[in-house]
PDBML (XML) file of the C-alpha atoms, coordinates in Angstrom:
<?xml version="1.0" encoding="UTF-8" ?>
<PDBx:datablock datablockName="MODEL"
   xmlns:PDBx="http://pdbml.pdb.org/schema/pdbx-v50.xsd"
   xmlns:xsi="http://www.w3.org/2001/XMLSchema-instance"
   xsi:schemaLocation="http://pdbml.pdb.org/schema/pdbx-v50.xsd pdbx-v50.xsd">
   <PDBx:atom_siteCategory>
      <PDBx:atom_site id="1">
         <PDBx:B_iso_or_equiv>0.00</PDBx:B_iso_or_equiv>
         <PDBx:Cartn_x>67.601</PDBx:Cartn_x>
         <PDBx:Cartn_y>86.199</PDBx:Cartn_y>
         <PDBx:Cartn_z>92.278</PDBx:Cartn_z>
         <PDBx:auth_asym_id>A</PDBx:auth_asym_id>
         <PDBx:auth_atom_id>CA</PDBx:auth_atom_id>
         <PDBx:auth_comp_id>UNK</PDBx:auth_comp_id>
         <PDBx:auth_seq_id>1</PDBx:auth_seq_id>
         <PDBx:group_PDB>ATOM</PDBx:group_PDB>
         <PDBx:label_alt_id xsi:nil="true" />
         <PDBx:label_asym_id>A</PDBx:label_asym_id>
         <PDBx:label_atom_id>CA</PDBx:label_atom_id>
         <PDBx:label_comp_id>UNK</PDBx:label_comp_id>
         <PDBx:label_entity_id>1</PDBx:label_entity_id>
         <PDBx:label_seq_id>1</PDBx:label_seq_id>
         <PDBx:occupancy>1.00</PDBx:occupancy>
         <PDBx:pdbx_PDB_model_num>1</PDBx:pdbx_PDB_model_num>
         <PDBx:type_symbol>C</PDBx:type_symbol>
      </PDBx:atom_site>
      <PDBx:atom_site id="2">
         <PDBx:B_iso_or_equiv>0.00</PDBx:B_iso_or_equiv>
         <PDBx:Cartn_x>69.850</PDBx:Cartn_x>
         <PDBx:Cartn_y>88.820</PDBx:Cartn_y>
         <PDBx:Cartn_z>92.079</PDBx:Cartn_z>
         <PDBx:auth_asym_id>A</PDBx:auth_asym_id>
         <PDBx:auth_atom_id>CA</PDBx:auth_atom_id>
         <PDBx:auth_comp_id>UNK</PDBx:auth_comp_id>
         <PDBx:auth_seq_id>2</PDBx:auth_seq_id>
         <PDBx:group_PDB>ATOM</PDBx:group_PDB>
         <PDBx:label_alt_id xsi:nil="true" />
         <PDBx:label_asym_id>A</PDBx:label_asym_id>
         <PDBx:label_atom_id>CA</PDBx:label_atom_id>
         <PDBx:label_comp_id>UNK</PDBx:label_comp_id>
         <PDBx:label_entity_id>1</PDBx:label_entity_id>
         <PDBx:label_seq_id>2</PDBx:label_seq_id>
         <PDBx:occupancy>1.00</PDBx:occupancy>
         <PDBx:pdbx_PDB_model_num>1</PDBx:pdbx_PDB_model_num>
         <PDBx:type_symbol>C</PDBx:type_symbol>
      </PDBx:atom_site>
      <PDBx:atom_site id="3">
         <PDBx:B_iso_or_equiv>0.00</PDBx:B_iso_or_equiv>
         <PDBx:Cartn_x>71.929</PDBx:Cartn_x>
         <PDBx:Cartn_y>87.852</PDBx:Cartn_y>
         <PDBx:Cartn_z>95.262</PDBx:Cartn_z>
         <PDBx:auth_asym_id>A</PDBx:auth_asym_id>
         <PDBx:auth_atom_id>CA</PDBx:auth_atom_id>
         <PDBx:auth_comp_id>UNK</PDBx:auth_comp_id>
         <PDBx:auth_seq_id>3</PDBx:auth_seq_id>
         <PDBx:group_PDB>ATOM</PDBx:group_PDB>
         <PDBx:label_alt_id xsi:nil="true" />
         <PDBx:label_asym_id>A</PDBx:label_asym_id>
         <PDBx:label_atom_id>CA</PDBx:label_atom_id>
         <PDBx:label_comp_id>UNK</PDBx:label_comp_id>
         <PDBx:label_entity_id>1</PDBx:label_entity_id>
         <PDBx:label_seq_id>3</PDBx:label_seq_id>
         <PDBx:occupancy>1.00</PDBx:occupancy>
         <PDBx:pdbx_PDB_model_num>1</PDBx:pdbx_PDB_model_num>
         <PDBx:type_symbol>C</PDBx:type_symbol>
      </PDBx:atom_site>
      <PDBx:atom_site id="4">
         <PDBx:B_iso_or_equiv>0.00</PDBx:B_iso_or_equiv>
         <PDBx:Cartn_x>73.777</PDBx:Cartn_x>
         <PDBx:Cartn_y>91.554</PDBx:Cartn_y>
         <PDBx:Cartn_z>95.324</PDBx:Cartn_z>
         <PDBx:auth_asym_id>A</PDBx:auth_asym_id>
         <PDBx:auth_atom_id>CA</PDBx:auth_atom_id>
         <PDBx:auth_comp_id>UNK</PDBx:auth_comp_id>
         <PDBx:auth_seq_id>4</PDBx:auth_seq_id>
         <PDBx:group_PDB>ATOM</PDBx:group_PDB>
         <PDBx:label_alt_id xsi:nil="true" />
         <PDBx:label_asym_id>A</PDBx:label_asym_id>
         <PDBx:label_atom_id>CA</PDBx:label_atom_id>
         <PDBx:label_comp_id>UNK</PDBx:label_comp_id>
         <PDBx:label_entity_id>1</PDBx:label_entity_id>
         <PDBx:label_seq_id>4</PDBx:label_seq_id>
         <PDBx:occupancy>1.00</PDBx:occupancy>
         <PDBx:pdbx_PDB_model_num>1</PDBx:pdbx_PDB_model_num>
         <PDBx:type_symbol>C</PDBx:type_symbol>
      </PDBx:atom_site>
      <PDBx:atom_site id="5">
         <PDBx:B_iso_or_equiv>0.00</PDBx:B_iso_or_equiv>
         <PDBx:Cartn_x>75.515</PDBx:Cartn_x>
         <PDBx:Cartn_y>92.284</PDBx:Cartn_y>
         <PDBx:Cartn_z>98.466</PDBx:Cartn_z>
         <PDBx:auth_asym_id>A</PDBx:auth_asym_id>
         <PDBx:auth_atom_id>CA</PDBx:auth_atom_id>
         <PDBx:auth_comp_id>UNK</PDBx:auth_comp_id>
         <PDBx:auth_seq_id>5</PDBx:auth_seq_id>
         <PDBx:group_PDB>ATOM</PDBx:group_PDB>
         <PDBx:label_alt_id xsi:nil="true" />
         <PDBx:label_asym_id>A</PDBx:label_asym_id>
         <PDBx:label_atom_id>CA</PDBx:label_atom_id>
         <PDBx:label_comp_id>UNK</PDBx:label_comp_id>
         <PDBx:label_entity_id>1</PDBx:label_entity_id>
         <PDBx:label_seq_id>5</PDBx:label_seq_id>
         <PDBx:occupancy>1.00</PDBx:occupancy>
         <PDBx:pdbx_PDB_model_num>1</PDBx:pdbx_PDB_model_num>
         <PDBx:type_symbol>C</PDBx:type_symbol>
      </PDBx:atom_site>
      <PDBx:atom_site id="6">
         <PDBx:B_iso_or_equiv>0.00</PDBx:B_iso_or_equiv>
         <PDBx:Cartn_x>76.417</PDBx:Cartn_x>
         <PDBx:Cartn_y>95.901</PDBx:Cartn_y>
         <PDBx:Cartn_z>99.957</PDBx:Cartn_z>
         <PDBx:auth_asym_id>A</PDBx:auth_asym_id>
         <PDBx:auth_atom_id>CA</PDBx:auth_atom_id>
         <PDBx:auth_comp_id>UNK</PDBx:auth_comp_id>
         <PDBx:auth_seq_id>6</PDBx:auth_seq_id>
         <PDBx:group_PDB>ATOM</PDBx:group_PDB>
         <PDBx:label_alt_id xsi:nil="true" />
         <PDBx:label_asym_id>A</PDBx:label_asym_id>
         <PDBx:label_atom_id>CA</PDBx:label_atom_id>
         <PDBx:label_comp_id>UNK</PDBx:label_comp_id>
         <PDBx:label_entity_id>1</PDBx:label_entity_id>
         <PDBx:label_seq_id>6</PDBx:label_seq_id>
         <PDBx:occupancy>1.00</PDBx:occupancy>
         <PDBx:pdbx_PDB_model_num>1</PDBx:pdbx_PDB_model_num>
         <PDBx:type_symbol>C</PDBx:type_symbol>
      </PDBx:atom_site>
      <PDBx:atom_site id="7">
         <PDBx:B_iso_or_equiv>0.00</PDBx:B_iso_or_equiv>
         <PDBx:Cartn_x>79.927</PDBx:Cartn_x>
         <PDBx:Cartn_y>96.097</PDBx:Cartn_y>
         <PDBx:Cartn_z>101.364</PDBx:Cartn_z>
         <PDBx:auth_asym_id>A</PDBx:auth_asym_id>
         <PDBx:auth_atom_id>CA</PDBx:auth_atom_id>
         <PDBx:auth_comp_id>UNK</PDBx:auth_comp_id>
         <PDBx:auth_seq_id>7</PDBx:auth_seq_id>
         <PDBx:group_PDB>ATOM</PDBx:group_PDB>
         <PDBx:label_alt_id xsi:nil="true" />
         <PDBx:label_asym_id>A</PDBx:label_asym_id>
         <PDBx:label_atom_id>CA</PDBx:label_atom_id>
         <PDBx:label_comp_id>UNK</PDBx:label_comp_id>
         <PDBx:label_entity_id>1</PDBx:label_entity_id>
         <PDBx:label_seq_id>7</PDBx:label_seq_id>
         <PDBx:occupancy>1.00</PDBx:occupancy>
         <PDBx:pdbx_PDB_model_num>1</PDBx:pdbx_PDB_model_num>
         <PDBx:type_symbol>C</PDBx:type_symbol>
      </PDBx:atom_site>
      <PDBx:atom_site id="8">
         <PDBx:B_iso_or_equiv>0.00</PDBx:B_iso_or_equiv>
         <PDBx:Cartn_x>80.717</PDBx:Cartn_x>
         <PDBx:Cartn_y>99.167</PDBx:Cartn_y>
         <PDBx:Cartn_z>103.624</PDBx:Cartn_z>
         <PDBx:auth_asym_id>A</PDBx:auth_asym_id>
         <PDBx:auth_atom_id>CA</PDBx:auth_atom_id>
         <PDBx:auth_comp_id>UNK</PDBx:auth_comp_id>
         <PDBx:auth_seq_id>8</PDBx:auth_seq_id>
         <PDBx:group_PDB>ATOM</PDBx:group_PDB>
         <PDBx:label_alt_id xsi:nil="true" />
         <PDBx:label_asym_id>A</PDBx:label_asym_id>
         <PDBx:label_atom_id>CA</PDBx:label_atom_id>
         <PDBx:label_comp_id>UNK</PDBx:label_comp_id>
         <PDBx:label_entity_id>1</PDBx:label_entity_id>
         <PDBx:label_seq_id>8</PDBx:label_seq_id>
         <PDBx:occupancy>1.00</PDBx:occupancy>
         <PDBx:pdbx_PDB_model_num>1</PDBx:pdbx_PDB_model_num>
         <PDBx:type_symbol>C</PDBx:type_symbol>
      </PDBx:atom_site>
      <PDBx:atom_site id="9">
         <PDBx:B_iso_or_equiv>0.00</PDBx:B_iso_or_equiv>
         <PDBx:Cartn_x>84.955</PDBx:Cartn_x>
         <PDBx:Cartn_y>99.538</PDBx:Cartn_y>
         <PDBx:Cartn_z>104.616</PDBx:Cartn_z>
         <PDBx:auth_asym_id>A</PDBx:auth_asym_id>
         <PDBx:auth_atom_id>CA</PDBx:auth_atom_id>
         <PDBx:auth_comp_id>UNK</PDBx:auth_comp_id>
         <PDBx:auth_seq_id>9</PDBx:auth_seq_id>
         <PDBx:group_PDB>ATOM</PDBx:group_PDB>
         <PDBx:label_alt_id xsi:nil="true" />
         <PDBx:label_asym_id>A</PDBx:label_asym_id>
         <PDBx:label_atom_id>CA</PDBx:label_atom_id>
         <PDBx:label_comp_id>UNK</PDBx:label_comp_id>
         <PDBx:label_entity_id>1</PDBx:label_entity_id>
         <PDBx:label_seq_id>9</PDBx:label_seq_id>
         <PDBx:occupancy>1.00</PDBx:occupancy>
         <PDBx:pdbx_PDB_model_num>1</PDBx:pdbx_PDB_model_num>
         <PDBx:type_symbol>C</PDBx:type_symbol>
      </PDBx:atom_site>
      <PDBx:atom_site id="10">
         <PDBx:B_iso_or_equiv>0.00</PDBx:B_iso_or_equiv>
         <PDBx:Cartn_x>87.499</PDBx:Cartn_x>
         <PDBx:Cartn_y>99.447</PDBx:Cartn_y>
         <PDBx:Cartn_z>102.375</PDBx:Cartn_z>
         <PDBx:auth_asym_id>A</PDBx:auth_asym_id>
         <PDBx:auth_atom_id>CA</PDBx:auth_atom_id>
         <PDBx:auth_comp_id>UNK</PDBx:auth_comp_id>
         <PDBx:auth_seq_id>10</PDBx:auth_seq_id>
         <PDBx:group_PDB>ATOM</PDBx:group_PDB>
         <PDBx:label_alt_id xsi:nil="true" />
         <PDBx:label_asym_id>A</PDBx:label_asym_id>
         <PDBx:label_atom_id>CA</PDBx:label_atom_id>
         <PDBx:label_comp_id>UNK</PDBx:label_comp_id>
         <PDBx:label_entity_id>1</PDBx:label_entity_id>
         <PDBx:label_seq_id>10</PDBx:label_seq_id>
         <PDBx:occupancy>1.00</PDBx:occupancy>
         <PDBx:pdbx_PDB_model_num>1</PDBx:pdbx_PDB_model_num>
         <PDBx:type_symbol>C</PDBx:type_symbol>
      </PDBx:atom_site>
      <PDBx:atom_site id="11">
         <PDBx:B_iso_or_equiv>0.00</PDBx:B_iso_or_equiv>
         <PDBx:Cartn_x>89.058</PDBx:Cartn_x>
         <PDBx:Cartn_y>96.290</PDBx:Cartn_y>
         <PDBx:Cartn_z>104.586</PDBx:Cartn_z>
         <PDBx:auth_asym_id>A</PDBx:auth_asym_id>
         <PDBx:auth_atom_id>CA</PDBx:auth_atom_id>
         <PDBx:auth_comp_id>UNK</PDBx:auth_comp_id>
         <PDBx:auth_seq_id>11</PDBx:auth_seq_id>
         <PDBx:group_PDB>ATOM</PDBx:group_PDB>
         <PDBx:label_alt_id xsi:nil="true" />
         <PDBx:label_asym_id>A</PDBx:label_asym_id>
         <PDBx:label_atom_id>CA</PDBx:label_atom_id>
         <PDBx:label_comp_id>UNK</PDBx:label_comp_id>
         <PDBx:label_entity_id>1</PDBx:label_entity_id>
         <PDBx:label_seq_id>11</PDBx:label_seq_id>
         <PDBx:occupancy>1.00</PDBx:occupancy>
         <PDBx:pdbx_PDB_model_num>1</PDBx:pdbx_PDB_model_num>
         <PDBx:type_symbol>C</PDBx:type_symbol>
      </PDBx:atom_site>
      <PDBx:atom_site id="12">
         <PDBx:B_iso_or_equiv>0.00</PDBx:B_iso_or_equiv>
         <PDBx:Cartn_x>86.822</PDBx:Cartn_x>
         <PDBx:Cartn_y>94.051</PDBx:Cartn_y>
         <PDBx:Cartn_z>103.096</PDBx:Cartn_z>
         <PDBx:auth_asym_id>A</PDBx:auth_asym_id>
         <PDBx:auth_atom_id>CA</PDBx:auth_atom_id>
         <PDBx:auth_comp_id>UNK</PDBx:auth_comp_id>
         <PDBx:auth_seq_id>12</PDBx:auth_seq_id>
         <PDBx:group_PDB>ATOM</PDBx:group_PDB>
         <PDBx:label_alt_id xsi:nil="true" />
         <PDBx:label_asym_id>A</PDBx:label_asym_id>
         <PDBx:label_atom_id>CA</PDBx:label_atom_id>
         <PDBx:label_comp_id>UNK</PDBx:label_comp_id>
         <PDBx:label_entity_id>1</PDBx:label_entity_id>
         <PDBx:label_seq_id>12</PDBx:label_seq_id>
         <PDBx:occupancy>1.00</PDBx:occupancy>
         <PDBx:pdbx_PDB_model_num>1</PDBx:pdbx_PDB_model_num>
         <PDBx:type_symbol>C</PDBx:type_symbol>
      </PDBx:atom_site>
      <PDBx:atom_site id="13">
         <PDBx:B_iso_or_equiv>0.00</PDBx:B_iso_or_equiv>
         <PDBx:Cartn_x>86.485</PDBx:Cartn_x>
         <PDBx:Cartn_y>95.650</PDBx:Cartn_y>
         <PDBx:Cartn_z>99.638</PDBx:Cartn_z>
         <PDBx:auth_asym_id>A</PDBx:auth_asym_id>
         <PDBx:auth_atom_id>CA</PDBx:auth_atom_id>
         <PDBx:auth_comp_id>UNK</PDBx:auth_comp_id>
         <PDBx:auth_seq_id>13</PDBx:auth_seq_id>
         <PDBx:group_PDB>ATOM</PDBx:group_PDB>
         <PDBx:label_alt_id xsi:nil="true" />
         <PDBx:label_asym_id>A</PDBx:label_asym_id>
         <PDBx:label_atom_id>CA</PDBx:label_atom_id>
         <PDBx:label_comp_id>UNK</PDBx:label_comp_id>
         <PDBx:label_entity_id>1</PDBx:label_entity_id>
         <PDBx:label_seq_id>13</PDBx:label_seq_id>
         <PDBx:occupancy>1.00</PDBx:occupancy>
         <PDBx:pdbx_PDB_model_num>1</PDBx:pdbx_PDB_model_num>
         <PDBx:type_symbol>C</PDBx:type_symbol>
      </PDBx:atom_site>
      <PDBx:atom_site id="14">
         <PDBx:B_iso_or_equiv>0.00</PDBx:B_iso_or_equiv>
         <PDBx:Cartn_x>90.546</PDBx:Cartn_x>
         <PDBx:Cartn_y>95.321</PDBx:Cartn_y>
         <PDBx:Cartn_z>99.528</PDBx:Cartn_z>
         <PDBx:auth_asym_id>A</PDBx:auth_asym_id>
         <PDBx:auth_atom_id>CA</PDBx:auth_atom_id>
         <PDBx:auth_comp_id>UNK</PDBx:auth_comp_id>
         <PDBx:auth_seq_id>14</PDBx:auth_seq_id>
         <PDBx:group_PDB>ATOM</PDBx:group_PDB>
         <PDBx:label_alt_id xsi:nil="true" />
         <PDBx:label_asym_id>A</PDBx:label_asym_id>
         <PDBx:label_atom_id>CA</PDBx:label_atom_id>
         <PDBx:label_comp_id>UNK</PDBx:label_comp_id>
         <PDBx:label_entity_id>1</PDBx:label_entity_id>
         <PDBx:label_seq_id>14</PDBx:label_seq_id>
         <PDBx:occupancy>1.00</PDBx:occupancy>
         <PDBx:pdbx_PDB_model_num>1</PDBx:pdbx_PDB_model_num>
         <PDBx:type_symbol>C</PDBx:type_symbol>
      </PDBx:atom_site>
      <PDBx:atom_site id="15">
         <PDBx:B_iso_or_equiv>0.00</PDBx:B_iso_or_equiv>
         <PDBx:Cartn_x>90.412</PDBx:Cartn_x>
         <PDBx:Cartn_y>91.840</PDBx:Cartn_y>
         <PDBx:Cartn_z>101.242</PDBx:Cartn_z>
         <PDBx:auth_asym_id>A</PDBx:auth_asym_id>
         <PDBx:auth_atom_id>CA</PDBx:auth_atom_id>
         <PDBx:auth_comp_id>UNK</PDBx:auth_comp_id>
         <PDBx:auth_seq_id>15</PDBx:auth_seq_id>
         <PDBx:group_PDB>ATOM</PDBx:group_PDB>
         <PDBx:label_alt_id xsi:nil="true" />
         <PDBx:label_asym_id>A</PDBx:label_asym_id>
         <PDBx:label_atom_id>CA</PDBx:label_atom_id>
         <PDBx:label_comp_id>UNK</PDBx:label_comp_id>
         <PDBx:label_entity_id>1</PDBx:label_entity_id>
         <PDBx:label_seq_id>15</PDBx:label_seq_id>
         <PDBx:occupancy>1.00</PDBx:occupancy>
         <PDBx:pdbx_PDB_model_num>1</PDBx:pdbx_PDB_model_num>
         <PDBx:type_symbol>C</PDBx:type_symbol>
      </PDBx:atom_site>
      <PDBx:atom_site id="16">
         <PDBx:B_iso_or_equiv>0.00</PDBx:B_iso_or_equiv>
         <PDBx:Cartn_x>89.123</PDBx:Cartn_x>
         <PDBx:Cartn_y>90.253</PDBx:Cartn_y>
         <PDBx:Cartn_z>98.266</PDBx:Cartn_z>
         <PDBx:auth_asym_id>A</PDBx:auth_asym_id>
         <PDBx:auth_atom_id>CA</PDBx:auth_atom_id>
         <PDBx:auth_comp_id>UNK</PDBx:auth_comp_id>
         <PDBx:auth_seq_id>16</PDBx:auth_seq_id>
         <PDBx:group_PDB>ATOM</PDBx:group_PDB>
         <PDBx:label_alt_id xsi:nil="true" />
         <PDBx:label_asym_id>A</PDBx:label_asym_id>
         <PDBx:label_atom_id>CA</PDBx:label_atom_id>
         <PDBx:label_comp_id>UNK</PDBx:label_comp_id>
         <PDBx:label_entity_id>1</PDBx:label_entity_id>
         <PDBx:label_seq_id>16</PDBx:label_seq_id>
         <PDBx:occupancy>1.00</PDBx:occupancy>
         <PDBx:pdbx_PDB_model_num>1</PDBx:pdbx_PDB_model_num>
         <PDBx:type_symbol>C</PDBx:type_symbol>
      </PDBx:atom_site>
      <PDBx:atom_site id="17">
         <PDBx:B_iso_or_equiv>0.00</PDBx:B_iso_or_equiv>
         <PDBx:Cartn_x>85.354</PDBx:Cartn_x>
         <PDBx:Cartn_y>90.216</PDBx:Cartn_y>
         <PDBx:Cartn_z>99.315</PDBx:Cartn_z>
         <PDBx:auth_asym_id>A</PDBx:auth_asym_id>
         <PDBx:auth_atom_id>CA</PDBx:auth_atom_id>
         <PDBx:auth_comp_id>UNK</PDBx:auth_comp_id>
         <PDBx:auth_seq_id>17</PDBx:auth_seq_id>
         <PDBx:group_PDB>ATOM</PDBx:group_PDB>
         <PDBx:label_alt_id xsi:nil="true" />
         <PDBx:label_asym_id>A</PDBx:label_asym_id>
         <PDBx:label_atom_id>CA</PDBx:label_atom_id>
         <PDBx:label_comp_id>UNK</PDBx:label_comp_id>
         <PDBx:label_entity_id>1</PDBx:label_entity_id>
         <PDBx:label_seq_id>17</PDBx:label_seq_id>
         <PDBx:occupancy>1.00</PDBx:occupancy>
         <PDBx:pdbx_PDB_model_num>1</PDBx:pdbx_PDB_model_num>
         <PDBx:type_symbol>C</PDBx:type_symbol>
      </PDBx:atom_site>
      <PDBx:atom_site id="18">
         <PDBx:B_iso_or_equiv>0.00</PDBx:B_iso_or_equiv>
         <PDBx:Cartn_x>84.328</PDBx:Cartn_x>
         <PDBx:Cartn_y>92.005</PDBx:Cartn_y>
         <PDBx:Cartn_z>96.088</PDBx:Cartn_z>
         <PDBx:auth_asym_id>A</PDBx:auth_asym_id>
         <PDBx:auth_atom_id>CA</PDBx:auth_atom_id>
         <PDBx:auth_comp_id>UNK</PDBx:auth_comp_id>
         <PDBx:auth_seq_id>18</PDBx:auth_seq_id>
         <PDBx:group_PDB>ATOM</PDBx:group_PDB>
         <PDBx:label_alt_id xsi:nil="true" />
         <PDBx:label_asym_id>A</PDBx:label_asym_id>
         <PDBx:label_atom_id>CA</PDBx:label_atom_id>
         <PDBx:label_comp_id>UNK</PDBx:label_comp_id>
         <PDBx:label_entity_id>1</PDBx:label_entity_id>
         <PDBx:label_seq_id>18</PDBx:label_seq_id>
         <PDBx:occupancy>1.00</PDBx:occupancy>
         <PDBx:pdbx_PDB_model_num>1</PDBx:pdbx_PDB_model_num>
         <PDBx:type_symbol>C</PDBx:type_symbol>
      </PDBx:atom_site>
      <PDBx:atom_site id="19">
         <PDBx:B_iso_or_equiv>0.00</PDBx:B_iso_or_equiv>
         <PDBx:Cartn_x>86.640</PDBx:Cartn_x>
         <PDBx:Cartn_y>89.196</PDBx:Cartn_y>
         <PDBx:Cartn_z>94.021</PDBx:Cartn_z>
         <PDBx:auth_asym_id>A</PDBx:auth_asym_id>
         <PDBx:auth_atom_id>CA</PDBx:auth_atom_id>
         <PDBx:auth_comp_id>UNK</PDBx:auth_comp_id>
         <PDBx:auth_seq_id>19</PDBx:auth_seq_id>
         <PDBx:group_PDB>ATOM</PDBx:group_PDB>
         <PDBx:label_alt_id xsi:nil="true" />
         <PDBx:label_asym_id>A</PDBx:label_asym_id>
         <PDBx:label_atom_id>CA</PDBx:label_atom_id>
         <PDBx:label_comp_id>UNK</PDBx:label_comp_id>
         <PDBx:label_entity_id>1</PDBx:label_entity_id>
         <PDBx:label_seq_id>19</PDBx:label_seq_id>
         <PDBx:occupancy>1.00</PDBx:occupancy>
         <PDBx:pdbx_PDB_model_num>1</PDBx:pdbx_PDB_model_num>
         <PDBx:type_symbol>C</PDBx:type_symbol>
      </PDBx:atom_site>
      <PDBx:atom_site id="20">
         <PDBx:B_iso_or_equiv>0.00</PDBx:B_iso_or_equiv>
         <PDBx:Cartn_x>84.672</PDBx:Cartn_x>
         <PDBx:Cartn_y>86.218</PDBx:Cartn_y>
         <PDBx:Cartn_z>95.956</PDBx:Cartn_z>
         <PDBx:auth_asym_id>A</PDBx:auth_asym_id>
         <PDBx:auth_atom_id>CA</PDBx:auth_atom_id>
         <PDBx:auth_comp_id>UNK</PDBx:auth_comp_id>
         <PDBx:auth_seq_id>20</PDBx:auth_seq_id>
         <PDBx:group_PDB>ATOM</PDBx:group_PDB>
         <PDBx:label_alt_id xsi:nil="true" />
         <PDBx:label_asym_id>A</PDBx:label_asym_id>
         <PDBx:label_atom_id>CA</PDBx:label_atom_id>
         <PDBx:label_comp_id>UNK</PDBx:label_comp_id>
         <PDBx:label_entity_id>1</PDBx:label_entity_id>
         <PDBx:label_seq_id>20</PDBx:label_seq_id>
         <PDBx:occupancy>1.00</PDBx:occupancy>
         <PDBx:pdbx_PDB_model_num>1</PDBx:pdbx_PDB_model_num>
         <PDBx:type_symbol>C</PDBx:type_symbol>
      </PDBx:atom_site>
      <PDBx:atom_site id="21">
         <PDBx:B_iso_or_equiv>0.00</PDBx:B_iso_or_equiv>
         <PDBx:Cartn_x>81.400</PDBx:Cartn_x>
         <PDBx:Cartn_y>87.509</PDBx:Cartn_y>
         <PDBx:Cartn_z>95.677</PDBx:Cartn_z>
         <PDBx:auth_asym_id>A</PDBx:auth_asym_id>
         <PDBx:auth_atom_id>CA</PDBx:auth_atom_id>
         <PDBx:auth_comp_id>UNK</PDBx:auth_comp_id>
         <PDBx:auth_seq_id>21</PDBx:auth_seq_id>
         <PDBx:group_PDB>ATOM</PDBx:group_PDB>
         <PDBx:label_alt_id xsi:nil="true" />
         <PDBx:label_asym_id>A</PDBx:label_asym_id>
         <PDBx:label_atom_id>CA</PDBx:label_atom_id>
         <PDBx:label_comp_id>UNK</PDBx:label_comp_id>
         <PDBx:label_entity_id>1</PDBx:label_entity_id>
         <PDBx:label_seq_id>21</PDBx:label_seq_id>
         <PDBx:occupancy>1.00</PDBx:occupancy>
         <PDBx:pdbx_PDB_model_num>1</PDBx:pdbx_PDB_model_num>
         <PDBx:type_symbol>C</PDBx:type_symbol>
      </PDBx:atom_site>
      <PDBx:atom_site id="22">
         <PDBx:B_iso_or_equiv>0.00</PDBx:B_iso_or_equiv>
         <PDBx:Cartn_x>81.777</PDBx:Cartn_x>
         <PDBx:Cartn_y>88.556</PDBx:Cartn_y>
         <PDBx:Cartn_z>91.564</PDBx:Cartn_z>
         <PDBx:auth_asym_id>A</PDBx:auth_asym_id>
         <PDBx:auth_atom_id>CA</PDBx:auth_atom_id>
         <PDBx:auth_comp_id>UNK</PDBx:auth_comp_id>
         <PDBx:auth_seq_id>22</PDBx:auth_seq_id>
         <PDBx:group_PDB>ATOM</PDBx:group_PDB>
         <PDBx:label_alt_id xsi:nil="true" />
         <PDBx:label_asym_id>A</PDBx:label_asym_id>
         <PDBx:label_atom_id>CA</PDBx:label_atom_id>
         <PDBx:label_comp_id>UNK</PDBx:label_comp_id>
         <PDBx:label_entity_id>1</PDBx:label_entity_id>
         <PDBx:label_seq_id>22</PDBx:label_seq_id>
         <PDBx:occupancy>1.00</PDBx:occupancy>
         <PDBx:pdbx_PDB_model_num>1</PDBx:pdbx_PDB_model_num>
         <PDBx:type_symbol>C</PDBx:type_symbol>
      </PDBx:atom_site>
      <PDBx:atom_site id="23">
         <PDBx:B_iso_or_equiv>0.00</PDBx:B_iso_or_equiv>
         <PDBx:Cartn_x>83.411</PDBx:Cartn_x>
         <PDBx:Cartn_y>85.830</PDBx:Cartn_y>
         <PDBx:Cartn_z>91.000</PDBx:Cartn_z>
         <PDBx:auth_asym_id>A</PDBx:auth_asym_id>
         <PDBx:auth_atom_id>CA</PDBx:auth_atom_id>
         <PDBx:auth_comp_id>UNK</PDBx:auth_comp_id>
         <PDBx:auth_seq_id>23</PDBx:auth_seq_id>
         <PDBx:group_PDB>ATOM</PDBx:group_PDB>
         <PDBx:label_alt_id xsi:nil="true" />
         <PDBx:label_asym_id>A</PDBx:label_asym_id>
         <PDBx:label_atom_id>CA</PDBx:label_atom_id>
         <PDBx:label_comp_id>UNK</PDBx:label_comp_id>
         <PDBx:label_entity_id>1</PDBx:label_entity_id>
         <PDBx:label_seq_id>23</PDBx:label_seq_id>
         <PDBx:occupancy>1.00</PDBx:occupancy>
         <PDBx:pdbx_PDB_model_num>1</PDBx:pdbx_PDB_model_num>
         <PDBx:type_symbol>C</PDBx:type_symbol>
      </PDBx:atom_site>
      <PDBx:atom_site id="24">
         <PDBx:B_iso_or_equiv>0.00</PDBx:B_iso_or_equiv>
         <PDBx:Cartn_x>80.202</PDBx:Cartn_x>
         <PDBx:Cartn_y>83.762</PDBx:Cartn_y>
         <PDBx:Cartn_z>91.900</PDBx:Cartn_z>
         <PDBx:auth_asym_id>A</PDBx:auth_asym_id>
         <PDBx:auth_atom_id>CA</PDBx:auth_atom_id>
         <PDBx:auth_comp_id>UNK</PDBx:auth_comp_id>
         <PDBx:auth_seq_id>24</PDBx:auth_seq_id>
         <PDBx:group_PDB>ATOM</PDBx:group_PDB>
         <PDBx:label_alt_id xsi:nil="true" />
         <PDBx:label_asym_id>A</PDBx:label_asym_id>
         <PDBx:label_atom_id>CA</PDBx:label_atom_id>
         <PDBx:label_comp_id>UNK</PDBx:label_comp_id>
         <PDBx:label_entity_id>1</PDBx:label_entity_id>
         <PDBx:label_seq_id>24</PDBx:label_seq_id>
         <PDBx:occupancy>1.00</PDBx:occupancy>
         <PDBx:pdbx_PDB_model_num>1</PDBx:pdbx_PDB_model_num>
         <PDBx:type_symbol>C</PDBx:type_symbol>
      </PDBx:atom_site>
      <PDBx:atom_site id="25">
         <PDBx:B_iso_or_equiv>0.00</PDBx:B_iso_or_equiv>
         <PDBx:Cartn_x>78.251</PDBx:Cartn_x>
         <PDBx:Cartn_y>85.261</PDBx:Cartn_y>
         <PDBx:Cartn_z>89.539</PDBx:Cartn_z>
         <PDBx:auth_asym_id>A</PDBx:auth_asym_id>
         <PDBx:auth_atom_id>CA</PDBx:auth_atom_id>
         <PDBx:auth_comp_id>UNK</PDBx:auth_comp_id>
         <PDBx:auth_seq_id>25</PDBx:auth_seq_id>
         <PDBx:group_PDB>ATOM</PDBx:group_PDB>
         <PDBx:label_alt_id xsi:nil="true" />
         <PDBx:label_asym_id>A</PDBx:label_asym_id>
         <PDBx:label_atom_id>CA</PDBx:label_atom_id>
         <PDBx:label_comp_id>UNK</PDBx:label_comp_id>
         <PDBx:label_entity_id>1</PDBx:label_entity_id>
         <PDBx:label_seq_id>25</PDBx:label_seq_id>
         <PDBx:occupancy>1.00</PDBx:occupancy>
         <PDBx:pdbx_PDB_model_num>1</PDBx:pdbx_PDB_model_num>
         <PDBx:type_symbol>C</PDBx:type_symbol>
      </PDBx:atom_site>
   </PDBx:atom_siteCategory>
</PDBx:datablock>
């Protein structure tokens, strides 16, 4: 339910991954 997700390298953090993923909710 809670859908979290664990990201690891600052690549993807930077990349916008965090934006995508909080940005769904």
């Amino acid at each position: 339910q809670d859908g979290n997700a664990e990201l690891s390298r600052e690549s993807l953090h930077a990349g916008g991954e965090v934006d995508r993923i909080a940005h769904g909710g």
